[in-house]
C-alpha atoms as a PDB file:
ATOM      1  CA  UNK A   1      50.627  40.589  48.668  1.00  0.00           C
ATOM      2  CA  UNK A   2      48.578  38.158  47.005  1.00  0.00           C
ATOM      3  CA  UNK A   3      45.251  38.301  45.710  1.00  0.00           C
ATOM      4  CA  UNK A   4      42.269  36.901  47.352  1.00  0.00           C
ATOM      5  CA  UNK A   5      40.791  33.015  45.819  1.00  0.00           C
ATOM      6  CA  UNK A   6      38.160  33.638  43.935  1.00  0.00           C
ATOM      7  CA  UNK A   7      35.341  31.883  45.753  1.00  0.00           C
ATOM      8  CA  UNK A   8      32.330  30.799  43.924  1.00  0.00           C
ATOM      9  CA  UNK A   9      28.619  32.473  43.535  1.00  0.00           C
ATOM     10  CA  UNK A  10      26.659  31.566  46.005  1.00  0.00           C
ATOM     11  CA  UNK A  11      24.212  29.229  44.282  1.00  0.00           C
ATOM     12  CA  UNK A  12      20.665  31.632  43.710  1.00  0.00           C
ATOM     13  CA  UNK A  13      17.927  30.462  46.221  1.00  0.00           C
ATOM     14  CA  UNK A  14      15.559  27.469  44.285  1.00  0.00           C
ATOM     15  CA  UNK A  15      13.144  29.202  42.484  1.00  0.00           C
ATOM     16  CA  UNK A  16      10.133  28.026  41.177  1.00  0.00           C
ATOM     17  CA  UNK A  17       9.875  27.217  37.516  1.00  0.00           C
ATOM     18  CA  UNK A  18       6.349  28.735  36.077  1.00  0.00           C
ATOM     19  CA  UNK A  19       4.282  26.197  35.506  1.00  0.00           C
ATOM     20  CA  UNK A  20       4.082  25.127  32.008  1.00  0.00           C
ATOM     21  CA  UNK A  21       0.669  26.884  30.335  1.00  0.00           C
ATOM     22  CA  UNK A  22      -1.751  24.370  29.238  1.00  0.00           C
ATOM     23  CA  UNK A  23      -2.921  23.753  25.940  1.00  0.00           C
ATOM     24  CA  UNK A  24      -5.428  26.317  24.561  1.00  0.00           C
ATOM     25  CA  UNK A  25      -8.529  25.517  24.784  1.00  0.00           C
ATOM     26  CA  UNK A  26     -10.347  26.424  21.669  1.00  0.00           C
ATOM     27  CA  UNK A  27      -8.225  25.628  18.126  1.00  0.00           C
ATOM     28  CA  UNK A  28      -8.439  27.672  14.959  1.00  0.00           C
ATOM     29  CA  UNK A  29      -9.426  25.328  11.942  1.00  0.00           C
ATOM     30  CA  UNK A  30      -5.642  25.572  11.006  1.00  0.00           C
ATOM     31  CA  UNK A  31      -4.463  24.716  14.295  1.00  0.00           C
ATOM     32  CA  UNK A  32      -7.185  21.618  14.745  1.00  0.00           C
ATOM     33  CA  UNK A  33      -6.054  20.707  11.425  1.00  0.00           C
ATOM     34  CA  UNK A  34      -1.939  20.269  12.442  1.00  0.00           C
ATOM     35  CA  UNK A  35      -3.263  18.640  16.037  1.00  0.00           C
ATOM     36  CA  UNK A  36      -4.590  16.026  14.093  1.00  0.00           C
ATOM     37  CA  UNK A  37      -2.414  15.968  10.825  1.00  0.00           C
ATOM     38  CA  UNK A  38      -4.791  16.904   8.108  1.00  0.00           C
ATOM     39  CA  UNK A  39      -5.563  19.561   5.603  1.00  0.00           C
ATOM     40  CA  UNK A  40      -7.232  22.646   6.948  1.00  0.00           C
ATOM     41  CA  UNK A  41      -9.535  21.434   3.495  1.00  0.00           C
ATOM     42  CA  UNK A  42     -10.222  18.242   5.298  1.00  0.00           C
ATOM     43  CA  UNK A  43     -11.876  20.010   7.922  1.00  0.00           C
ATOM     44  CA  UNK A  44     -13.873  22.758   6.126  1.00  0.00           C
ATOM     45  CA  UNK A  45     -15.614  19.683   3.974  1.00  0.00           C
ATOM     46  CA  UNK A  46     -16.177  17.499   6.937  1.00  0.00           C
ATOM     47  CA  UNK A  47     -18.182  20.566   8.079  1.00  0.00           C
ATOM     48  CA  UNK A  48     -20.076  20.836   5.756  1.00  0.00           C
ATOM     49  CA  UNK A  49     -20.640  16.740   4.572  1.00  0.00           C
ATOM     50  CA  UNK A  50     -20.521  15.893   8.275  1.00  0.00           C
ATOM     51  CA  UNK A  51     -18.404  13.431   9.775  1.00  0.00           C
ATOM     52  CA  UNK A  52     -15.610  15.331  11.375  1.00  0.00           C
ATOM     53  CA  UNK A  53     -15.007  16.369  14.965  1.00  0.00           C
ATOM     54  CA  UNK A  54     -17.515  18.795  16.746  1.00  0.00           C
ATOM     55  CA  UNK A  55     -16.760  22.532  16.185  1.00  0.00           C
ATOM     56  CA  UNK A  56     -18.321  25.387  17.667  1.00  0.00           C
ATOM     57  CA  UNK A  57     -19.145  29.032  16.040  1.00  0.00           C
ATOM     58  CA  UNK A  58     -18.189  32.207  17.644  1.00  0.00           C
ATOM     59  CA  UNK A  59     -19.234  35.068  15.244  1.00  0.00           C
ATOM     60  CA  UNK A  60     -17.781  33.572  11.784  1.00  0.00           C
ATOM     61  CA  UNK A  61     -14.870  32.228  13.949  1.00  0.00           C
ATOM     62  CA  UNK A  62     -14.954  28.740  13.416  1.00  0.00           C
ATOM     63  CA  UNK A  63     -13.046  26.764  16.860  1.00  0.00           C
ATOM     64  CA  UNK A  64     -12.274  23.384  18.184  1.00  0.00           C
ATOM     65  CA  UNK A  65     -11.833  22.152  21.645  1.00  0.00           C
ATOM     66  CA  UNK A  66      -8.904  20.081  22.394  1.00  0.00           C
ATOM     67  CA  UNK A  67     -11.123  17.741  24.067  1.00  0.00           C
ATOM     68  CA  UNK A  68     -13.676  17.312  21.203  1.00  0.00           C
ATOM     69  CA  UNK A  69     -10.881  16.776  18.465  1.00  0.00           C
ATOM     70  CA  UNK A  70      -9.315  14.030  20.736  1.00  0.00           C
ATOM     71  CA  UNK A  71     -12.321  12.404  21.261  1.00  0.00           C
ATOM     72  CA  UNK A  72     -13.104  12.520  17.652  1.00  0.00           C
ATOM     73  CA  UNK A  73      -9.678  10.694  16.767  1.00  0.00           C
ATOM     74  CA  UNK A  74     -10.387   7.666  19.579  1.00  0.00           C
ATOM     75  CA  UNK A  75     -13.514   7.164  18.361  1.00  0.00           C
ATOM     76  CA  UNK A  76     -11.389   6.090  15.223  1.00  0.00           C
ATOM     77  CA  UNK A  77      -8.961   4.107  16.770  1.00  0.00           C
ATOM     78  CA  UNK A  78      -9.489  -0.202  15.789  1.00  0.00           C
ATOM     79  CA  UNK A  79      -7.240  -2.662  16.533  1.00  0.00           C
ATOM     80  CA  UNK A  80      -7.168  -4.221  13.087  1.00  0.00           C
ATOM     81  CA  UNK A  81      -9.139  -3.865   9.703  1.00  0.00           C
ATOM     82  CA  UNK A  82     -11.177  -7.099  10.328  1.00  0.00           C
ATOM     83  CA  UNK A  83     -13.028  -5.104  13.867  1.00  0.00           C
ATOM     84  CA  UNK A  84     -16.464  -5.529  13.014  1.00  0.00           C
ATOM     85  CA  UNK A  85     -17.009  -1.394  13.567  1.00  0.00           C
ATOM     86  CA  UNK A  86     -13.712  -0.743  11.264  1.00  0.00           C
ATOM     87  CA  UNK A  87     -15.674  -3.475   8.430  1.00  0.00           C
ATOM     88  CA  UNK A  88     -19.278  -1.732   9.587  1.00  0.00           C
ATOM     89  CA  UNK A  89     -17.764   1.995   9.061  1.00  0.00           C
ATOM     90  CA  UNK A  90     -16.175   1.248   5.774  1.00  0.00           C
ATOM     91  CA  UNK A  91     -18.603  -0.743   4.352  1.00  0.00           C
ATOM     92  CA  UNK A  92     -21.365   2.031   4.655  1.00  0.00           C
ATOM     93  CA  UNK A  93     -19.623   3.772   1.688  1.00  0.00           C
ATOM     94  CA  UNK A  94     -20.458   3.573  -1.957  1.00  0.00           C
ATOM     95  CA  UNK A  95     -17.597   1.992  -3.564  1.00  0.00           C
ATOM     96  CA  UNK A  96     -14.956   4.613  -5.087  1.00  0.00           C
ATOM     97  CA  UNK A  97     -16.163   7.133  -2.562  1.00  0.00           C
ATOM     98  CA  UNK A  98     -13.330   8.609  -0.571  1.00  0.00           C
END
């Protein structure tokens, strides 16, 4: 007697994939700091001297939104070091300023 052919799995009904979660919200001042690719420092003295994104204070936690930190960065975006905002931004500082 021979055995039976294997016959292949049925094939499992399509399920659905979950959705992929969306980006947090609110970033720590570590995580804000890798989303944009600077020090954690960075951050802490543009809060203090000004200039860096929008942050927002719950208790001593210290967050970012996703939406504030992006709109921060292309608010910084030129086409070329001769735009008149890029030569109006960087001439505001006293020489040897960083």
């Amino acid at each position: 007697m021979r055995p039976a052919p294997l016959r292949p799995h049925p094939a499992p009904a399509a399920t659905p994939q979950p959705a992929q979660s969306a980006p947090p919200r609110y970033l720590t001042n570590d995580e804000a700091a890798a989303f944009l690719r600077l020090s954690p420092r960075t951050l802490e003295k543009q809060r203090v001297i000004g200039g860096g994104p929008r942050f927002r204070k719950f208790g001593r936690r210290v967050m970012y939104a996703v939406t504030d930190l992006e709109a921060w960065a292309d608010a910084r975006s030129f086409e070329m070091t001769s735009d008149p905002e890029y030569a109006e931004q960087h001439a505001a500082r006293p020489s040897g300023a960083r």
